[in-house]
Protein backbone atom coordinates (compact mmCIF):
# COMPACT_ATOMS: atom_id res chain seq x y z
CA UNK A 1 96.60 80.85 98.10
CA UNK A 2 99.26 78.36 95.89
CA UNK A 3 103.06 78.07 96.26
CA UNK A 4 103.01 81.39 93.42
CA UNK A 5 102.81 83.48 96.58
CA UNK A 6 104.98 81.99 98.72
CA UNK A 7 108.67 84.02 99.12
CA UNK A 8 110.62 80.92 100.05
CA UNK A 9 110.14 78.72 102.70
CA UNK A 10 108.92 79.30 105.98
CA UNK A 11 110.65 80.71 108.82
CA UNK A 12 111.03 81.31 112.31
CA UNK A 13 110.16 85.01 111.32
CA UNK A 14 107.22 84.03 109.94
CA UNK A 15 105.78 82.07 113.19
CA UNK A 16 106.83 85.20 115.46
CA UNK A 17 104.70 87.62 112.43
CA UNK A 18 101.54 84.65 113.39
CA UNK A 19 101.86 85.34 116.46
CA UNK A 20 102.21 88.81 116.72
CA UNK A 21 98.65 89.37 114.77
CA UNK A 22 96.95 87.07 116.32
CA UNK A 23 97.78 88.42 119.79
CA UNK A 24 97.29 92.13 118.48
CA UNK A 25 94.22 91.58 117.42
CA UNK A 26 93.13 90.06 120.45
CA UNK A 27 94.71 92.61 122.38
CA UNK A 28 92.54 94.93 120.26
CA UNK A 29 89.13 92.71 120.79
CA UNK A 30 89.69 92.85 125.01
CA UNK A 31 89.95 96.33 125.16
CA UNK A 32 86.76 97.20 122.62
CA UNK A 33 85.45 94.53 125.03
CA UNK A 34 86.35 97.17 127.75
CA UNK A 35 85.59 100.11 125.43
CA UNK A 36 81.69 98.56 125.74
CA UNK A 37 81.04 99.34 129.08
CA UNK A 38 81.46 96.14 130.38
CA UNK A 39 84.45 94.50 132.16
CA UNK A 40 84.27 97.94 134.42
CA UNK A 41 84.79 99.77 131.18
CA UNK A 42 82.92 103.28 130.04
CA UNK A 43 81.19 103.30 127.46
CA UNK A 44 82.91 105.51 124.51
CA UNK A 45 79.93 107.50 124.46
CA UNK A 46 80.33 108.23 127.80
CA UNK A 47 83.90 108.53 128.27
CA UNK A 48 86.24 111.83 128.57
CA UNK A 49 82.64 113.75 129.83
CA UNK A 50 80.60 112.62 126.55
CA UNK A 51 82.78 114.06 124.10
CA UNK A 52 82.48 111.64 121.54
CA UNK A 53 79.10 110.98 121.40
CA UNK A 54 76.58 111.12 118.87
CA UNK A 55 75.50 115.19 119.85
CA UNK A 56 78.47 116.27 121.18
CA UNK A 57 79.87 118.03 118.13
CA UNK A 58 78.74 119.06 114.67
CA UNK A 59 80.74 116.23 112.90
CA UNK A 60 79.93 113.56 115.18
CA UNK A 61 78.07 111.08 113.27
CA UNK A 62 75.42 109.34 114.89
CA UNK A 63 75.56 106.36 117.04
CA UNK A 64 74.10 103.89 114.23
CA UNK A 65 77.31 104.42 112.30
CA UNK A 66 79.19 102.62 114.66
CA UNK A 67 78.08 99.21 114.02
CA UNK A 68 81.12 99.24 111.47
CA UNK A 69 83.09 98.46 113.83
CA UNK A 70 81.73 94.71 114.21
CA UNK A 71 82.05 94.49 110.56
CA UNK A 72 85.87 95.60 111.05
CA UNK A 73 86.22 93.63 113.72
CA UNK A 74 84.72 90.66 112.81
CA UNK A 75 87.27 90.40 109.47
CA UNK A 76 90.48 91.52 111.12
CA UNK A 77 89.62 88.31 113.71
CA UNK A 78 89.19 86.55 110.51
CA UNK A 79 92.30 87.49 108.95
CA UNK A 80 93.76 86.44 112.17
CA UNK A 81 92.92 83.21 112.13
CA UNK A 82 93.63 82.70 108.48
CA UNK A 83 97.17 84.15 108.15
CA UNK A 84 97.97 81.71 111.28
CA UNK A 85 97.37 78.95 108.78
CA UNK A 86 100.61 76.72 107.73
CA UNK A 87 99.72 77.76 103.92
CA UNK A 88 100.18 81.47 104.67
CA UNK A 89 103.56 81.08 106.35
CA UNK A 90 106.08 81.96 103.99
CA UNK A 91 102.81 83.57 101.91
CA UNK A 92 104.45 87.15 100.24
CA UNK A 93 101.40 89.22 101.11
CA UNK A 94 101.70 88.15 104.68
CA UNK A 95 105.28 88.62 104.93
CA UNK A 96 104.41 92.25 103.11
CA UNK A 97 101.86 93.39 105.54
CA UNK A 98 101.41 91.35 108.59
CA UNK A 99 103.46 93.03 110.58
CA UNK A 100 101.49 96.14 109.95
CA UNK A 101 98.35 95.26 110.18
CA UNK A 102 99.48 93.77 113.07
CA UNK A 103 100.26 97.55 114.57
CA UNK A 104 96.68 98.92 113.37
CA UNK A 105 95.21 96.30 115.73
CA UNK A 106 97.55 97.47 118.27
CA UNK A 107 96.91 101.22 118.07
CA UNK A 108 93.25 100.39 117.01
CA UNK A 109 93.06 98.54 120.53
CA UNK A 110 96.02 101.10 122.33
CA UNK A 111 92.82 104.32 120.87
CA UNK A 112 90.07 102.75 123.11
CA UNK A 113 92.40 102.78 126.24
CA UNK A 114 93.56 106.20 125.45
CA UNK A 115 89.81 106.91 125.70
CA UNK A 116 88.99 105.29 129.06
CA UNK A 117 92.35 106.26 131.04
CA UNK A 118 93.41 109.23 128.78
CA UNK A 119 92.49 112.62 127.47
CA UNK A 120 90.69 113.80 124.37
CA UNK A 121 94.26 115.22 123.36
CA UNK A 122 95.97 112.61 123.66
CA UNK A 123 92.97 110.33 121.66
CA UNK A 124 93.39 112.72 118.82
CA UNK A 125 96.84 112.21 118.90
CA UNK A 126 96.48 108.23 118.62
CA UNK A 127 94.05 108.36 116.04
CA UNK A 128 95.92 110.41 113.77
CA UNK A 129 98.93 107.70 114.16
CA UNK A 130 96.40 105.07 113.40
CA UNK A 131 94.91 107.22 110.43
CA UNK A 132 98.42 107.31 109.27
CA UNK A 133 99.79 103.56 109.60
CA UNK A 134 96.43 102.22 107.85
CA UNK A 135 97.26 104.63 104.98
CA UNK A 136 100.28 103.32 104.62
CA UNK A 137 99.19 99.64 105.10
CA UNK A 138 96.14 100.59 102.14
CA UNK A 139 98.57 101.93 99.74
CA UNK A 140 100.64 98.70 99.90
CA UNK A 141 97.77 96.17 99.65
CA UNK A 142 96.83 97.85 96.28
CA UNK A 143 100.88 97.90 95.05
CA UNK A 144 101.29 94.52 95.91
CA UNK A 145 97.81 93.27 94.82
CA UNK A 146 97.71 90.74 91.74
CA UNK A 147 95.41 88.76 89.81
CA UNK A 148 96.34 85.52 91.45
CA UNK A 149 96.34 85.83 95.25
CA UNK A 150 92.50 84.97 95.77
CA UNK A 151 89.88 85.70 96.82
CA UNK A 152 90.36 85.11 100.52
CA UNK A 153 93.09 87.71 100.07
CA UNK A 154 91.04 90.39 98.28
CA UNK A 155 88.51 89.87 101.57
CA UNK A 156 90.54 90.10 104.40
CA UNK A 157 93.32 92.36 103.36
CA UNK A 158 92.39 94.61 100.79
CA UNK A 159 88.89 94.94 101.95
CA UNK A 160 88.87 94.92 105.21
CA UNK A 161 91.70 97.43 105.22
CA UNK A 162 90.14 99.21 103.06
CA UNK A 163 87.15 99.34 105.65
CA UNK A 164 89.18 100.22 108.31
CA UNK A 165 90.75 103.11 106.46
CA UNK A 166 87.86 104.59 105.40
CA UNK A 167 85.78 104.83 108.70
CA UNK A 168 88.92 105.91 110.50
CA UNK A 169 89.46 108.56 108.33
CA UNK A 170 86.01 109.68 109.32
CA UNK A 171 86.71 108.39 113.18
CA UNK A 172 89.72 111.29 112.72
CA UNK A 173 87.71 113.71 111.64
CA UNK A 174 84.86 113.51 114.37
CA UNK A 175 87.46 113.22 117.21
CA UNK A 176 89.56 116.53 115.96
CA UNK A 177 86.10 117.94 115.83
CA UNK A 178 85.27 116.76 119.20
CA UNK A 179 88.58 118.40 120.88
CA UNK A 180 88.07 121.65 118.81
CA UNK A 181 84.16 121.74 120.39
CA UNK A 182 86.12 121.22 123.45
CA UNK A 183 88.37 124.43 123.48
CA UNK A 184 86.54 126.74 120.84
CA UNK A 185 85.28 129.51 122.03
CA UNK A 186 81.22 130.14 122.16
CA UNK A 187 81.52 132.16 118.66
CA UNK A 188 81.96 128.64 116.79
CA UNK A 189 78.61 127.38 117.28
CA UNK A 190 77.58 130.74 114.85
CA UNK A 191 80.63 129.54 111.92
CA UNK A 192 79.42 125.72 112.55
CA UNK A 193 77.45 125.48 109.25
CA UNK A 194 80.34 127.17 107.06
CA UNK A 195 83.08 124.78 108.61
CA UNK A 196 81.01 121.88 108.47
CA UNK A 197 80.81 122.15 105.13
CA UNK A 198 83.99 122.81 104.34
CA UNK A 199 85.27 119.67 106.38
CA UNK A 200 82.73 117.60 104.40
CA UNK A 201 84.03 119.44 101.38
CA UNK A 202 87.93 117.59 101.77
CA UNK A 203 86.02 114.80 102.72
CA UNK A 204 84.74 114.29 99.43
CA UNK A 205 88.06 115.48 97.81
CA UNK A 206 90.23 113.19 99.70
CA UNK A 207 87.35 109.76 99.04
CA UNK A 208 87.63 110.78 95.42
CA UNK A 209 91.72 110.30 95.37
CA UNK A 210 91.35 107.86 96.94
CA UNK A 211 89.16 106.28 94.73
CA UNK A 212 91.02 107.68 91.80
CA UNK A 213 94.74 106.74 92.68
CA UNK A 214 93.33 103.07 93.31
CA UNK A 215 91.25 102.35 89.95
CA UNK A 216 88.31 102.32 91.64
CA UNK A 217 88.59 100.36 95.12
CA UNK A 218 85.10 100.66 96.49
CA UNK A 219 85.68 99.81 100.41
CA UNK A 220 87.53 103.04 101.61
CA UNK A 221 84.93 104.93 99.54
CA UNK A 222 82.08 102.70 101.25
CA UNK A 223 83.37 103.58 104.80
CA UNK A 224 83.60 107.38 104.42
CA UNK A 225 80.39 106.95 103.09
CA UNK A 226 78.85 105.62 105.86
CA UNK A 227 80.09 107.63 108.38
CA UNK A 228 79.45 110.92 106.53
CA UNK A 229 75.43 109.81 105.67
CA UNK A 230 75.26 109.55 109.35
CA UNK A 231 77.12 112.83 109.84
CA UNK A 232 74.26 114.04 107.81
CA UNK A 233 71.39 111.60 109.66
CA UNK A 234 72.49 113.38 113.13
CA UNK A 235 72.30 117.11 111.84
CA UNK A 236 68.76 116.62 110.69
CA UNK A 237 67.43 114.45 113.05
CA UNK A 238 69.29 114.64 116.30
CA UNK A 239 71.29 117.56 118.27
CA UNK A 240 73.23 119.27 117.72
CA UNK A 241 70.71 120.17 114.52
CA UNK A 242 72.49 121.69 111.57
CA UNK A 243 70.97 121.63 108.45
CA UNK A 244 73.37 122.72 105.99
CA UNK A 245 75.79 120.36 107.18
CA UNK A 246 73.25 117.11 107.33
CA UNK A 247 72.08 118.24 103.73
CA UNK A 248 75.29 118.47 102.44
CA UNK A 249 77.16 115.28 104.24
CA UNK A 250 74.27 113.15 102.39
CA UNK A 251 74.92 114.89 99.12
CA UNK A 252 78.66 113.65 99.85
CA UNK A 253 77.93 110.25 100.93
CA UNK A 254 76.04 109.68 97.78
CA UNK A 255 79.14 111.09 95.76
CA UNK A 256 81.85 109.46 97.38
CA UNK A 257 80.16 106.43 96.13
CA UNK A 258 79.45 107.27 92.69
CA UNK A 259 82.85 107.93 92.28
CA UNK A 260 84.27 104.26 92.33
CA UNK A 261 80.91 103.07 90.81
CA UNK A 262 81.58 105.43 87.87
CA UNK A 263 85.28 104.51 87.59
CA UNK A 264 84.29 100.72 87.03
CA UNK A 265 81.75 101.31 84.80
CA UNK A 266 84.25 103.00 82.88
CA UNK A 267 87.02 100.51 82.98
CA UNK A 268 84.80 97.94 82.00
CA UNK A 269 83.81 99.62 79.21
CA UNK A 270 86.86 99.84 77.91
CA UNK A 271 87.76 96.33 78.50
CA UNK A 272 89.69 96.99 81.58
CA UNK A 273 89.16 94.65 84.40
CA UNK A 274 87.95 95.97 87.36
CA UNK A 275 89.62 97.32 90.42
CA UNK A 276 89.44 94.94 93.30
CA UNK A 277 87.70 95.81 96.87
């Protein structure tokens, strides 16, 4: 990043912000650590009586889909260690959104304990806080986004973010759906297709504003994406078997997609650079 980006001059404020990511995210990487199974931990799958696994629900995608997490984890550690650089003190971007990516680690992290020690009400609750701060924390990367910041920046905030938005939005999703499975009654197994579909339905409306509003930022579409193709891979293939809703979740994934794909395309035709990730 050059001086362009810089505020002012470093701070005090800015060495507490360092600090504060770099020991949320690691407060974040200890308890998926725990979240694994090991360190005495369950396993997710396997925690609050299997209600978040892979078959539990209708909207549970399955368990392939999860390797997005080491993807999301693997850049927020990165953006750890690069905003604790001495050229991304004072850096405006940083001073914009540290702090709150900061609390996405936390809650990100504070979700997987809920999970081990917690209840399934209380997880939905958490996630739906998360779901909400990384919404927040998406918006602003694309309002304060220019040309110049680099590449580095385009990487770790806006598409990682952007990563981390969209599979949580998903995450969301399957974990309401798991609590509803939880306390519905034995009639919803007979509406399951209908409801499915509508949920995947708003799925698809709210990737395509998203993709919209933000010129065509491809991440958050690429994470829904994912997680709704393997929606759609563990209705045909696995249990609970649904094929309405795995038919229609792959139609979606493939759309959600297109959207932002389409929305370049279009830009560049008409000499419009593209969005960013």
């Amino acid at each position: 990043m050059t001086n362009a980006s810089s505020t002012g001059s470093p701070d005090g404020r800015d060495i507490v912000r360092q600090v504060a990511v770099i020991s949320s995210v690691v407060f974040m990487v200890i308890a998926a650590f725990i979240g694994s199974g090991a360190a005495g931990g369950t396993p997710i799958q396997e925690a609050l009586g299997g209600a978040l696994d892979s078959d539990a629900s209708y909207l549970a995608p399955a368990r392939p889909a999860f390797t997005i997490w080491s993807v999301i984890y693997g850049g927020l550690i990165l953006y750890a260690i690069w905003q604790a650089l001495p050229v991304q003190r004072a850096a405006r971007r940083q001073r914009l959104l540290g702090w709150w990516i900061a609390l996405t680690a936390v809650l990100n992290g504070g979700w997987i304990l809920v999970v081990q020690f917690g209840t399934l009400l209380l997880s939905v609750v958490t996630i739906i806080l998360l779901l909400a701060v990384l919404a927040f924390v998406w918006r602003r990367t694309v309002l304060t986004r220019e040309p110049g910041d680099g590449v580095l920046d385009s990487v770790l905030i806006d598409g990682v973010t952007g990563l981390h938005f969209g599979w949580v939005t998903i995450a969301t999703v399957a974990n309401i759906t798991a609590q509803l499975t939880q306390v519905a009654d034995d009639g919803w197994a007979d509406a399951a297709g209908f409801w499915g579909v509508v949920v995947l339905l708003v799925a698809l409306a709210i990737g395509t504003a998203i993709s919209v509003w933000s010129k065509g930022r491809i991440t958050p579409a690429l994470a829904i994406a994912w997680g709704v193709l393997w929606i759609g891979v563990g209705r045909i293939a696995d249990e609970p078997r649904q094929t309405a809703i795995g038919v229609t979740a792959i139609l979606v994934a493939v759309l959600l997609v297109a959207v932002p794909v389409a929305i370049t395309v279009a830009r560049r035709a008409r000499g419009v650079a593209p969005a960013r990730l």
